[in-house]
C-alpha atoms as a PDB file:
ATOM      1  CA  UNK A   1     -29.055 165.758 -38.587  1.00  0.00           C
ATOM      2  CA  UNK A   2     -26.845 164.221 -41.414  1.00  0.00           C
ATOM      3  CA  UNK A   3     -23.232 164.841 -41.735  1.00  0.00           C
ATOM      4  CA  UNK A   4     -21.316 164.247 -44.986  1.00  0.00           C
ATOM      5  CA  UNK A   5     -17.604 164.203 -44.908  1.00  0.00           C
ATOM      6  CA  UNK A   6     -15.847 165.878 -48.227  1.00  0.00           C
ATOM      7  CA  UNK A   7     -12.874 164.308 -49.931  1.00  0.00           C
ATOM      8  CA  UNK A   8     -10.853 167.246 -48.304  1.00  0.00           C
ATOM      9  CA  UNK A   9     -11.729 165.717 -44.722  1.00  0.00           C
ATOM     10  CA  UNK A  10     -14.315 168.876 -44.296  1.00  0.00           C
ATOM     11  CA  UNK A  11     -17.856 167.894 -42.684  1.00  0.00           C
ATOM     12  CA  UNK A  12     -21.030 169.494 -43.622  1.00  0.00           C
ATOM     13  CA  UNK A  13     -24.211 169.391 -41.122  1.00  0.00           C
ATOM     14  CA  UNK A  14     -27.263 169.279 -42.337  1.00  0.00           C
ATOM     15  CA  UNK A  15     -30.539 169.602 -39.874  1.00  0.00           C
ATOM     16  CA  UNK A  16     -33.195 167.357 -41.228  1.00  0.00           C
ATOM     17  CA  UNK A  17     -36.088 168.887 -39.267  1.00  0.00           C
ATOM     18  CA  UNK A  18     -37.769 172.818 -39.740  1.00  0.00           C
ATOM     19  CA  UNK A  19     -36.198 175.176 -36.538  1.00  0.00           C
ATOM     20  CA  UNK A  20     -37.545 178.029 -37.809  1.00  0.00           C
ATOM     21  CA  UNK A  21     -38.493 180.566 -35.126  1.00  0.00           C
ATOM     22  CA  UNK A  22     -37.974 176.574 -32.940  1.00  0.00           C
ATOM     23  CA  UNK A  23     -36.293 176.372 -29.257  1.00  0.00           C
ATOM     24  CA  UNK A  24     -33.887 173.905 -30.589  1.00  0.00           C
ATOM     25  CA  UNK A  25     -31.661 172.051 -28.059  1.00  0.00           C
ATOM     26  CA  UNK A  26     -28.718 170.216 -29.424  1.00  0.00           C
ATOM     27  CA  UNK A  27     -27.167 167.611 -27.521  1.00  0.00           C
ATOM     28  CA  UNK A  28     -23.702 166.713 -27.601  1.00  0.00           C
ATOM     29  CA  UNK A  29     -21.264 165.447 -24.977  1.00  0.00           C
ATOM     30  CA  UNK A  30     -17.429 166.353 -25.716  1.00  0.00           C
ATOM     31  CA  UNK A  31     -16.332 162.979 -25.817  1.00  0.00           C
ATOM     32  CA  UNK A  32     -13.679 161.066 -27.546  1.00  0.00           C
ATOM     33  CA  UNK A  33     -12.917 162.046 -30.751  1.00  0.00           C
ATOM     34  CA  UNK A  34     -13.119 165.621 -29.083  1.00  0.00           C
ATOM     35  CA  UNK A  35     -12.480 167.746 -31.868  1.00  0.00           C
ATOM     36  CA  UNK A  36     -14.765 165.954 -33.919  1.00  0.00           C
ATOM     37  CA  UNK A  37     -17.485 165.885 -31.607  1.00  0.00           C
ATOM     38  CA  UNK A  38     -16.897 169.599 -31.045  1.00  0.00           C
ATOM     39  CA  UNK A  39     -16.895 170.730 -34.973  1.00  0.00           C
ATOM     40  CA  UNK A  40     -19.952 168.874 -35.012  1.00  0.00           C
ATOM     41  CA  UNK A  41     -21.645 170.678 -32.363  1.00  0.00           C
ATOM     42  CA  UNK A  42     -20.216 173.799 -34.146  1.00  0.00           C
ATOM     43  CA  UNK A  43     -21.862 173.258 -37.435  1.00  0.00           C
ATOM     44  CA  UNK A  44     -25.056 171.969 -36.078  1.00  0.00           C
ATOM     45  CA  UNK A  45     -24.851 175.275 -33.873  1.00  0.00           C
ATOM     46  CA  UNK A  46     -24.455 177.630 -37.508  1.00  0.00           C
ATOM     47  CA  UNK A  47     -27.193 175.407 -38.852  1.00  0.00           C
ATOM     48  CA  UNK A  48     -29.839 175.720 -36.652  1.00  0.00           C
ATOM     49  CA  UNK A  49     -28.807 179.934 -36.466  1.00  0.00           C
ATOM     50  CA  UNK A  50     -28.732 179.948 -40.482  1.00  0.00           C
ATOM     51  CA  UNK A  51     -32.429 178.153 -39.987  1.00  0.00           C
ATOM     52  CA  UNK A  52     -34.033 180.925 -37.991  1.00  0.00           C
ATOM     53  CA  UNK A  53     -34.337 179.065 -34.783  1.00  0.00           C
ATOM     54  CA  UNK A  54     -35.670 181.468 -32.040  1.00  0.00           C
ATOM     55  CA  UNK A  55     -33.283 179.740 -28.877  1.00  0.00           C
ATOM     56  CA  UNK A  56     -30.381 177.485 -29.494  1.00  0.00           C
ATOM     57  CA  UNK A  57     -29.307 175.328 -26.671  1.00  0.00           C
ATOM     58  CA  UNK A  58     -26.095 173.290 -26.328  1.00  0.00           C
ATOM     59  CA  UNK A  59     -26.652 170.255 -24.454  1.00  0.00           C
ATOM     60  CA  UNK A  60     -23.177 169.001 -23.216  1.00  0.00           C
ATOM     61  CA  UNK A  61     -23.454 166.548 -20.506  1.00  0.00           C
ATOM     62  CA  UNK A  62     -19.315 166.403 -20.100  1.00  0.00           C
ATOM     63  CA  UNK A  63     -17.672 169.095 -21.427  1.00  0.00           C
ATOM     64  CA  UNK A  64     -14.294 168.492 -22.125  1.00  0.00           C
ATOM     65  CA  UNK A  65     -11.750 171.560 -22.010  1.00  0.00           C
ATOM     66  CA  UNK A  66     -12.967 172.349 -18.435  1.00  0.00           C
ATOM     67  CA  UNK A  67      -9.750 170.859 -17.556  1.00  0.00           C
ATOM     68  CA  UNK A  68      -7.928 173.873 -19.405  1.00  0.00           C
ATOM     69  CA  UNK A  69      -9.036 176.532 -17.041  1.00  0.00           C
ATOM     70  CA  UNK A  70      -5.716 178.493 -16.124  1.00  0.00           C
ATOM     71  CA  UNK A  71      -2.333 179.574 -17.158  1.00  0.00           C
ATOM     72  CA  UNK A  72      -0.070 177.137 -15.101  1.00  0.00           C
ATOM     73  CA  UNK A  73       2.493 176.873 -17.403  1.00  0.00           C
ATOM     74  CA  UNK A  74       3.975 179.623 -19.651  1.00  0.00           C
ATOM     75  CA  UNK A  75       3.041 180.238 -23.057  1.00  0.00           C
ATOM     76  CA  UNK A  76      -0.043 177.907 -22.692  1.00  0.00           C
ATOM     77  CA  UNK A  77      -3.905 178.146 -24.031  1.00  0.00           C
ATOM     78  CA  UNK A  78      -6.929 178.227 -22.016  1.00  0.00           C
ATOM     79  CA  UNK A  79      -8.819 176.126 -23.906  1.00  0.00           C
ATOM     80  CA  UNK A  80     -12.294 176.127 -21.887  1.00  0.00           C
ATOM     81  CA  UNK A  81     -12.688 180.004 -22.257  1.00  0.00           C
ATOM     82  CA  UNK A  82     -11.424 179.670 -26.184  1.00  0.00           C
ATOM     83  CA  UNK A  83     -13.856 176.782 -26.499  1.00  0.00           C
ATOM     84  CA  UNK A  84     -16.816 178.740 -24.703  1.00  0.00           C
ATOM     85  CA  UNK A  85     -16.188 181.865 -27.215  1.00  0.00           C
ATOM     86  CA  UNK A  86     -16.257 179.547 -30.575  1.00  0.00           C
ATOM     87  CA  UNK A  87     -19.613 178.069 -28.883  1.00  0.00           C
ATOM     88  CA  UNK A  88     -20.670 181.770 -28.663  1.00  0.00           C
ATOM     89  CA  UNK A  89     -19.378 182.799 -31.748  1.00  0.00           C
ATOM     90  CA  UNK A  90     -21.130 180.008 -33.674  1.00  0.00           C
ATOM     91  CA  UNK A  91     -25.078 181.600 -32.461  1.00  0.00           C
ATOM     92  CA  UNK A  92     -25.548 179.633 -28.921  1.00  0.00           C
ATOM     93  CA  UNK A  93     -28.259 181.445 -26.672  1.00  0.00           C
ATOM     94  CA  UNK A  94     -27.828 178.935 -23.950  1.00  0.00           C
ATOM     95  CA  UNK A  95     -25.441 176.089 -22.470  1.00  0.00           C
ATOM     96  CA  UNK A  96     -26.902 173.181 -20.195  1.00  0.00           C
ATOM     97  CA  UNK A  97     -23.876 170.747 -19.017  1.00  0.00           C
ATOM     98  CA  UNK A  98     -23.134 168.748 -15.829  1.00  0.00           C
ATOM     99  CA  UNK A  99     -20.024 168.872 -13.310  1.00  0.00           C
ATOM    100  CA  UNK A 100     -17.844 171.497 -14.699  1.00  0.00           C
ATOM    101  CA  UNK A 101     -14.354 170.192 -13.880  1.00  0.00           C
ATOM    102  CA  UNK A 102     -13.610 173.705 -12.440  1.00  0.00           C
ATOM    103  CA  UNK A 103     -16.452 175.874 -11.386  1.00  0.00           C
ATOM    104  CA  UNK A 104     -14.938 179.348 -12.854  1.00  0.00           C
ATOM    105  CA  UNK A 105     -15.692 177.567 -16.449  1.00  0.00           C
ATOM    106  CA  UNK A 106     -19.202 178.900 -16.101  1.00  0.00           C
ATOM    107  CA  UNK A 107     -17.829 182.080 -16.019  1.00  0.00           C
ATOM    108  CA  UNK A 108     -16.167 182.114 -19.063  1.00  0.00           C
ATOM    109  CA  UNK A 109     -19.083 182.217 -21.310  1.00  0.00           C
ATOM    110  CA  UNK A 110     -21.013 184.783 -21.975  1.00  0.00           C
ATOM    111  CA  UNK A 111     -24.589 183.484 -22.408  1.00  0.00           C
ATOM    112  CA  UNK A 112     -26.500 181.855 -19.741  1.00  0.00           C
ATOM    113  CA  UNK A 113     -25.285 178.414 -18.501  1.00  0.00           C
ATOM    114  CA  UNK A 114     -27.390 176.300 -16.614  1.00  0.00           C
ATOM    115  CA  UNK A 115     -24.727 174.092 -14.730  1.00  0.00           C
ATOM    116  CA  UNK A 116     -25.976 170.422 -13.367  1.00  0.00           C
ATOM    117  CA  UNK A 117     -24.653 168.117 -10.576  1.00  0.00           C
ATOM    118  CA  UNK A 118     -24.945 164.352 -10.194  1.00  0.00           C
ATOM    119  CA  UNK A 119     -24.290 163.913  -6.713  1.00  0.00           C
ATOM    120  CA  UNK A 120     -28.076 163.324  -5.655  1.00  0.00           C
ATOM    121  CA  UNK A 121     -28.054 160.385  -7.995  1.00  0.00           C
ATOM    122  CA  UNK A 122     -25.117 159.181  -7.162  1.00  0.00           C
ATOM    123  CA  UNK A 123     -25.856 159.436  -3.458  1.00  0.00           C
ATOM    124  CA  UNK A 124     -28.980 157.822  -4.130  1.00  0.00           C
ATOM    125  CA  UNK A 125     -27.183 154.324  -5.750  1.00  0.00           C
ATOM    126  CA  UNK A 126     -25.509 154.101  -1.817  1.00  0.00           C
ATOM    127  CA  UNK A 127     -28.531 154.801  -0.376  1.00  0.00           C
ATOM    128  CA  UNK A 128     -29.765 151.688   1.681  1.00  0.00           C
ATOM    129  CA  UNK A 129     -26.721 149.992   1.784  1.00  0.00           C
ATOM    130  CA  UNK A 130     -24.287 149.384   4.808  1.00  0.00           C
ATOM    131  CA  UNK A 131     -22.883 152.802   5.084  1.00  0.00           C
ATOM    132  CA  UNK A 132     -21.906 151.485   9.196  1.00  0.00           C
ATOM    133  CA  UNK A 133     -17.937 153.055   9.528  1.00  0.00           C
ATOM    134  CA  UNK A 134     -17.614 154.398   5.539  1.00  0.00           C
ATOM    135  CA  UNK A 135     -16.119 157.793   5.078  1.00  0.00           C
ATOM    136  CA  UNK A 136     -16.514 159.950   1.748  1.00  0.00           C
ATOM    137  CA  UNK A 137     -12.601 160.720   0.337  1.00  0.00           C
ATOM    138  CA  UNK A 138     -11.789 163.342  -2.333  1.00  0.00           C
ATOM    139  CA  UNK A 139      -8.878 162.435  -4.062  1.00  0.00           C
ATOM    140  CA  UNK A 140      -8.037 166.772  -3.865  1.00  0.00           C
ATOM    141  CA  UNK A 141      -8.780 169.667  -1.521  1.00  0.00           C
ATOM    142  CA  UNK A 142      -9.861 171.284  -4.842  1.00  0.00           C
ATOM    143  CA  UNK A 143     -12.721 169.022  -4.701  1.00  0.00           C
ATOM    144  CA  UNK A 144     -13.582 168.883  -1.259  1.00  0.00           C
ATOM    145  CA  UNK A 145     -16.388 171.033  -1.704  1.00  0.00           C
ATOM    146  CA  UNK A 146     -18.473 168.614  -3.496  1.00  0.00           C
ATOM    147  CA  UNK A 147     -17.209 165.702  -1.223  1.00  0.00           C
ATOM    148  CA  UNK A 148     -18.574 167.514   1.251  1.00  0.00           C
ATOM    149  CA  UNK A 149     -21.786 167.989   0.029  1.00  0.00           C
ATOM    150  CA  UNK A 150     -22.504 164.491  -1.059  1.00  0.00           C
ATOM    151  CA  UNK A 151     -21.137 163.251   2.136  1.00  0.00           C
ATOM    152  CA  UNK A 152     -24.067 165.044   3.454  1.00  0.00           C
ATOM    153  CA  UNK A 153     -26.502 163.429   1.660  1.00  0.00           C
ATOM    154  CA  UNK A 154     -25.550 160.330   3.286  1.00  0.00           C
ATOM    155  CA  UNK A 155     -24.540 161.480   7.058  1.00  0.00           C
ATOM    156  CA  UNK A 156     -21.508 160.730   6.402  1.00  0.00           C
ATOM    157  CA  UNK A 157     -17.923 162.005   7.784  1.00  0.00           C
ATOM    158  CA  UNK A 158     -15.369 163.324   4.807  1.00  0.00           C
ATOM    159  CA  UNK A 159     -11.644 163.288   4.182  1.00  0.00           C
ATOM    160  CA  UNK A 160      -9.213 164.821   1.053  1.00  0.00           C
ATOM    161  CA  UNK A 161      -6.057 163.653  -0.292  1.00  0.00           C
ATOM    162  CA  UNK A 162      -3.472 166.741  -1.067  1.00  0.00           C
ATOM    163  CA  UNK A 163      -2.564 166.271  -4.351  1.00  0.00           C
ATOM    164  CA  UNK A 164       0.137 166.716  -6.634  1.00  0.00           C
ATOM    165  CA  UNK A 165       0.131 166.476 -10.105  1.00  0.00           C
ATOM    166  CA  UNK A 166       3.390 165.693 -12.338  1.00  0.00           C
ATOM    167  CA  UNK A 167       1.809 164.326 -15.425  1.00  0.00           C
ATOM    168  CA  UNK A 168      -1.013 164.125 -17.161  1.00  0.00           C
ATOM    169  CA  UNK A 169      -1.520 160.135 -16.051  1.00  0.00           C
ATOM    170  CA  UNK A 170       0.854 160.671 -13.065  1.00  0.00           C
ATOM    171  CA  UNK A 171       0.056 162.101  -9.111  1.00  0.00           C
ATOM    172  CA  UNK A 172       1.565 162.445  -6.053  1.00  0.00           C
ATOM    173  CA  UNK A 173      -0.770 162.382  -3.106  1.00  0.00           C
ATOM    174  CA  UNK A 174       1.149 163.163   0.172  1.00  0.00           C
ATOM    175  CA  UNK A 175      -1.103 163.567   2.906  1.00  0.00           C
ATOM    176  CA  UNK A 176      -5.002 162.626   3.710  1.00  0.00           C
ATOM    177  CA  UNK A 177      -6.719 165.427   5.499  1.00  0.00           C
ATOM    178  CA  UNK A 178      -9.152 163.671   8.005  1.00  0.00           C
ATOM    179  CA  UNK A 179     -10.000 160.045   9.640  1.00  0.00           C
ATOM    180  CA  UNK A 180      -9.667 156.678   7.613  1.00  0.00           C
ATOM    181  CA  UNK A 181      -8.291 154.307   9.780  1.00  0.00           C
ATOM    182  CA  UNK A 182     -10.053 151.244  10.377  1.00  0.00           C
ATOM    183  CA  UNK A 183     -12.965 152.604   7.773  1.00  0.00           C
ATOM    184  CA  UNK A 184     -14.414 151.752   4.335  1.00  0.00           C
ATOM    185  CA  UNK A 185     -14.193 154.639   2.022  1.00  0.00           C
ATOM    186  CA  UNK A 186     -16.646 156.128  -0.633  1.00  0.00           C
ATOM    187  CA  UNK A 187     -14.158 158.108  -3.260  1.00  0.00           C
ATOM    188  CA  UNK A 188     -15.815 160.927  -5.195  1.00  0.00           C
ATOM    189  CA  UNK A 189     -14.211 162.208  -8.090  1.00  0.00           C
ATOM    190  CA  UNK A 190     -16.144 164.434 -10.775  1.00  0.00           C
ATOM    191  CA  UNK A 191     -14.045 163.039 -13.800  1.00  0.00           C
ATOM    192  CA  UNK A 192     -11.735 159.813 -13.620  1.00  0.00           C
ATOM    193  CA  UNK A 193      -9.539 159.856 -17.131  1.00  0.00           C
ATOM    194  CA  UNK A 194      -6.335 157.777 -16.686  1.00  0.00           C
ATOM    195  CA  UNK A 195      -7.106 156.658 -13.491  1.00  0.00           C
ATOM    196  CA  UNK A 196      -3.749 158.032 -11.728  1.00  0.00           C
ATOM    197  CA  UNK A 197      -4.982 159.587  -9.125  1.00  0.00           C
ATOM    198  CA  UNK A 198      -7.603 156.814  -7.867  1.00  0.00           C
ATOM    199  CA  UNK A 199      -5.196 154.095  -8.063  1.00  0.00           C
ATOM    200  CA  UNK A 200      -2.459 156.883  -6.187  1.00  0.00           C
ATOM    201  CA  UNK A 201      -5.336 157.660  -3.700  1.00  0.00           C
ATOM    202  CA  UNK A 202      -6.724 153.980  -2.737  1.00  0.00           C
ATOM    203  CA  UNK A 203      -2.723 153.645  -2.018  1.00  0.00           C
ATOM    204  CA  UNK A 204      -2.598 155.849   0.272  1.00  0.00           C
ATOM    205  CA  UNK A 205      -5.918 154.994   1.938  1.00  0.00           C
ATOM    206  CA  UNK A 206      -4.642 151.556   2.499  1.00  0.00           C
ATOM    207  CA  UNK A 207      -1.543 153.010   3.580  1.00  0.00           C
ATOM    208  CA  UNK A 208      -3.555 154.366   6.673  1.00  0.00           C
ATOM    209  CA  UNK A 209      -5.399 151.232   7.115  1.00  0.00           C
ATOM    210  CA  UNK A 210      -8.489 152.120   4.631  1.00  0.00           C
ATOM    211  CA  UNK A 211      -9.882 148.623   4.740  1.00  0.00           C
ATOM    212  CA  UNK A 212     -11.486 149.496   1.077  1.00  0.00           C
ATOM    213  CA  UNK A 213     -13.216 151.764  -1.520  1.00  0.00           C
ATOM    214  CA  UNK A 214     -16.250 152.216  -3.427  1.00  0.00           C
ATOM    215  CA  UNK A 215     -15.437 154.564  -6.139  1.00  0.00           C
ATOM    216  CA  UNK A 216     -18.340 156.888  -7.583  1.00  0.00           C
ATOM    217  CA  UNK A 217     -17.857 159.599 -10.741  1.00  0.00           C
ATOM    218  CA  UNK A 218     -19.943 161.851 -12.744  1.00  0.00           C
ATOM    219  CA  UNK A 219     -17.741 161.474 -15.548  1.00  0.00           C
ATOM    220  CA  UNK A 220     -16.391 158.283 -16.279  1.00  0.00           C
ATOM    221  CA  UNK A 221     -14.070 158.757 -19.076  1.00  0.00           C
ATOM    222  CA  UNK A 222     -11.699 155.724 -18.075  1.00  0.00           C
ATOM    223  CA  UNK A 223      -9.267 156.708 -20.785  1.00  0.00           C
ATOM    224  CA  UNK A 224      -5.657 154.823 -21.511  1.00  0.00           C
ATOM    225  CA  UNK A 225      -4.869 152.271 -18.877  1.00  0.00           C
ATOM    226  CA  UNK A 226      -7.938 152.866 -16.294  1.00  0.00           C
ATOM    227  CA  UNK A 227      -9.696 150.075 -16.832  1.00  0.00           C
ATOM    228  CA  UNK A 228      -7.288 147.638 -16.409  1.00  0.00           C
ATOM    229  CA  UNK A 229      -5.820 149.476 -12.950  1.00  0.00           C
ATOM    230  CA  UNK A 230      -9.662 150.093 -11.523  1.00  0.00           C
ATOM    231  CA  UNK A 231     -10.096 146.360 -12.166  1.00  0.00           C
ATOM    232  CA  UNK A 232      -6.798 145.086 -10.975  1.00  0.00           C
ATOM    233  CA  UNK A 233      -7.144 146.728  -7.810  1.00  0.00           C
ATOM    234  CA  UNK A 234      -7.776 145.023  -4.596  1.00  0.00           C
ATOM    235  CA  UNK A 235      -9.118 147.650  -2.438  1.00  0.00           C
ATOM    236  CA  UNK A 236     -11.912 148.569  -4.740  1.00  0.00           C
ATOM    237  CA  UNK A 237     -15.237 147.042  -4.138  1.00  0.00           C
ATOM    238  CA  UNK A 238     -17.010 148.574  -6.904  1.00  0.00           C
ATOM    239  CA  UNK A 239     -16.833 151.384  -9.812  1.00  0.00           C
ATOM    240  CA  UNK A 240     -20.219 153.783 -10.267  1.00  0.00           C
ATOM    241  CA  UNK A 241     -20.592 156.421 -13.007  1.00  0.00           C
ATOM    242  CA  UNK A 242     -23.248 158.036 -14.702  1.00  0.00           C
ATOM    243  CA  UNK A 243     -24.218 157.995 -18.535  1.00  0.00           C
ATOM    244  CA  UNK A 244     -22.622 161.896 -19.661  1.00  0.00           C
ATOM    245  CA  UNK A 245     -20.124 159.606 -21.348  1.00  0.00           C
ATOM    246  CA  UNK A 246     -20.654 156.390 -23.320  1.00  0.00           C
ATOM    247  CA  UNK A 247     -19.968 153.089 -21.380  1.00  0.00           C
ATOM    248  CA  UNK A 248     -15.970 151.653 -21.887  1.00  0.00           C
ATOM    249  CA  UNK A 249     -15.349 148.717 -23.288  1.00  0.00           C
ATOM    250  CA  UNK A 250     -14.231 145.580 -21.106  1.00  0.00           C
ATOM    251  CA  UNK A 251     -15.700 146.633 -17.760  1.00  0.00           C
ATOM    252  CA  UNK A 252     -18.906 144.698 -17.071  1.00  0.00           C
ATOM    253  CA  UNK A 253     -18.365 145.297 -13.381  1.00  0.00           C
ATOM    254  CA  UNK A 254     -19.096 149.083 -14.283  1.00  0.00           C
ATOM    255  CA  UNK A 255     -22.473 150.261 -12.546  1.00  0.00           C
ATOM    256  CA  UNK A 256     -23.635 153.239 -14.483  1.00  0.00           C
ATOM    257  CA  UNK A 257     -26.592 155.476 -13.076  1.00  0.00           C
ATOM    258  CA  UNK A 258     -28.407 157.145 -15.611  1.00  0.00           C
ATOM    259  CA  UNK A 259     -28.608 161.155 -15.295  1.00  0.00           C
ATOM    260  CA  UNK A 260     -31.035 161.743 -18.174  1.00  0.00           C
ATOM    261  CA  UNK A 261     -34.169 162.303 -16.411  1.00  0.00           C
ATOM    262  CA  UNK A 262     -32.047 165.148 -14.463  1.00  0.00           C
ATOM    263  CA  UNK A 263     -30.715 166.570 -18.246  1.00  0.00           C
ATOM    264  CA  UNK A 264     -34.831 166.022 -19.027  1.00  0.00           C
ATOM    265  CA  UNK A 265     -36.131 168.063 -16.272  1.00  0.00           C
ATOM    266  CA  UNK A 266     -33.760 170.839 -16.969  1.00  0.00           C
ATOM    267  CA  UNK A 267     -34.621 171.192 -20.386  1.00  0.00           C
ATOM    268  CA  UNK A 268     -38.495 171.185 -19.634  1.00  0.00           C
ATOM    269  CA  UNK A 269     -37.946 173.635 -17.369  1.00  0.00           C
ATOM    270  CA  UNK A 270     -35.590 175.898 -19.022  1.00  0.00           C
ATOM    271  CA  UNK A 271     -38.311 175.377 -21.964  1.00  0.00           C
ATOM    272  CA  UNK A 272     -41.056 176.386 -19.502  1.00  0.00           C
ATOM    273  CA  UNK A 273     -38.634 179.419 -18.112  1.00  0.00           C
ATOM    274  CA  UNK A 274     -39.320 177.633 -14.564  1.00  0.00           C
ATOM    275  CA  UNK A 275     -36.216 177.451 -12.176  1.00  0.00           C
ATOM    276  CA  UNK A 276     -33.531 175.289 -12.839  1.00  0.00           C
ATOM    277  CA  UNK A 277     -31.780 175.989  -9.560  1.00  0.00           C
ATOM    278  CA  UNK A 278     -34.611 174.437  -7.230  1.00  0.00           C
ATOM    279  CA  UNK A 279     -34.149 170.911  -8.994  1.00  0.00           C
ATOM    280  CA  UNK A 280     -31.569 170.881  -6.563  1.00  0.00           C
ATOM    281  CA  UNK A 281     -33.136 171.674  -3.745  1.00  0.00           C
ATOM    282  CA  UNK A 282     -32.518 169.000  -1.250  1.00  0.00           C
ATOM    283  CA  UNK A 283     -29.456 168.410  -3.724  1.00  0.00           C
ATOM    284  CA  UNK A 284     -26.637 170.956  -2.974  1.00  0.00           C
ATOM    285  CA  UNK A 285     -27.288 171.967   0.882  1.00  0.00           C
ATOM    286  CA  UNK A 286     -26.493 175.784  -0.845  1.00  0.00           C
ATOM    287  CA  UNK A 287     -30.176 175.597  -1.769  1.00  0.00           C
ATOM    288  CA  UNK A 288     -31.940 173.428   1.015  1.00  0.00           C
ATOM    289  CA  UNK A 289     -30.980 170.682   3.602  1.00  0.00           C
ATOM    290  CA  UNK A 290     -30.978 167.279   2.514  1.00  0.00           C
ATOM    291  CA  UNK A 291     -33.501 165.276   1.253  1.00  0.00           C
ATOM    292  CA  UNK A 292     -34.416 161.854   0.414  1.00  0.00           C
ATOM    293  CA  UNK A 293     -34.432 161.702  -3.203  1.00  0.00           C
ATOM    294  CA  UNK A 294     -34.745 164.403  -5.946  1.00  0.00           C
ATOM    295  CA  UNK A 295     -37.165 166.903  -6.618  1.00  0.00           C
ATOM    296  CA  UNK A 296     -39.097 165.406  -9.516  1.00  0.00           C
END
């Protein structure tokens, strides 16, 4: 597609291939600049409706305003159901994106939304290392659930921090829920922005005599000051992400595992109306036990 930028600061999309009566499948991460990236997908959205396409998909491998799922604050917006309507509102049949920061986000739209995890490729970068005395940590109870299931993956134990947030770049854990003495830790988080509540957790780990930390995310955002304070820190071993959000600058110690072929699989199959859910088979334990590696 081309996009041409009027003297008002207006963008116009333009598709540059036919979609008539197409399955078109536009792919666009929310990413810094958001609200560019999501006007964008907007437009590109109206064109593809305005060009007959039969099926338009959204592609969003991170999808931002998941993070604005509740009122917990008066006279606030909810910005992941408002940004789920305009998605609607602009002709979307479909929405394909990967580890919704809260899982009630998939409820707020009202099309079909296939909703992807990570944590079988992640599990697989640990896989055939020395995993002798590691426990998996969640940096919240809120995301204990997933812990769990990628500790699982590996046979592994799993602890949570209880979190407090006072800030957007500022936490207060005050308690770990479970055994890390004496142990090296694996810390799963499905987003890591600022960095806060890593650098607040890996505190407290060592606090408890944590001995030190891999850190794994699906969305590696490392916004403000995290690269610096992932780097700086002594307790960290190593830093793995996927590719839903384009690599930082300044952090060639980054390991990045590569979640395309999962986005790639999904698509064929939602193309071929074959089952999205058993790619994870093996995956989530909600579908099947455990397996070695993924499904395709």
């Amino acid at each position: 597609m081309e996009i041409h930028r009027f003297s008002n600061d207006c963008l116009q999309v333009q598709l540059q291939v036919n979609c008539r009566q197409r399955d078109v499948y536009i792919v666009q991460p929310l990413v810094p600049p958001t609200q560019e990236h999501l006007m964008e997908l907007l437009l590109m959205i109206d064109a593809a409706r305005g060009a007959s396409a039969a099926q338009i998909t959204a592609v969003m491998p991170h999808y931002a305003y998941a993070r604005s799922d509740k009122k917990d604050a008066s006279r606030i917006s909810i910005g992941a159901r408002l940004v789920a309507d305009l998605l609607v509102a602009a002709g979307v049949d479909r929405v394909l994106t990967m580890a919704l920061h809260a899982p009630q986000v998939h409820g707020f739209f009202s099309v079909p939304v296939d909703h992807l995890t990570a944590i079988g490729v992640l599990a697989e970068h640990f896989r055939g290392t020395d995993l002798t005395n590691t426990v998996v940590v969640s940096p919240d109870l809120g995301n204990a659930k997933t812990a769990t299931q990628f500790a699982r993956l590996l046979g592994l134990p799993v602890a949570a921090g209880s979190k407090q947030r006072l800030a957007d770049d500022r936490v207060v854990i005050d308690a770990i829920v479970g055994d890390v003495a004496g142990k090296k830790a694996i810390v799963l988080d499905d987003e890591i922005a600022t960095g806060g509540s890593i650098i607040e957790l890996l505190d407290r780990l060592k606090d408890l005599g944590c001995t030190q930390a891999a850190v794994a995310t699906t969305h590696g955002l490392f916004a403000g000051k995290a690269v610096e304070r992932l780097r700086s820190h002594p307790s960290i071993t190593e830093v793995i992400s996927t590719d839903t959000v384009p690599r930082p600058d300044g952090f060639p110690e980054l390991q990045v595992s590569s979640v395309s072929g999962l986005f790639a699989e999904a698509i064929k199959r939602i193309h071929e109306g074959e089952s999205v859910s058993s790619l994870f088979d093996g995956v989530d334990p909600t579908h099947a036990p455990p397996q070695p590696k993924l499904p395709f």
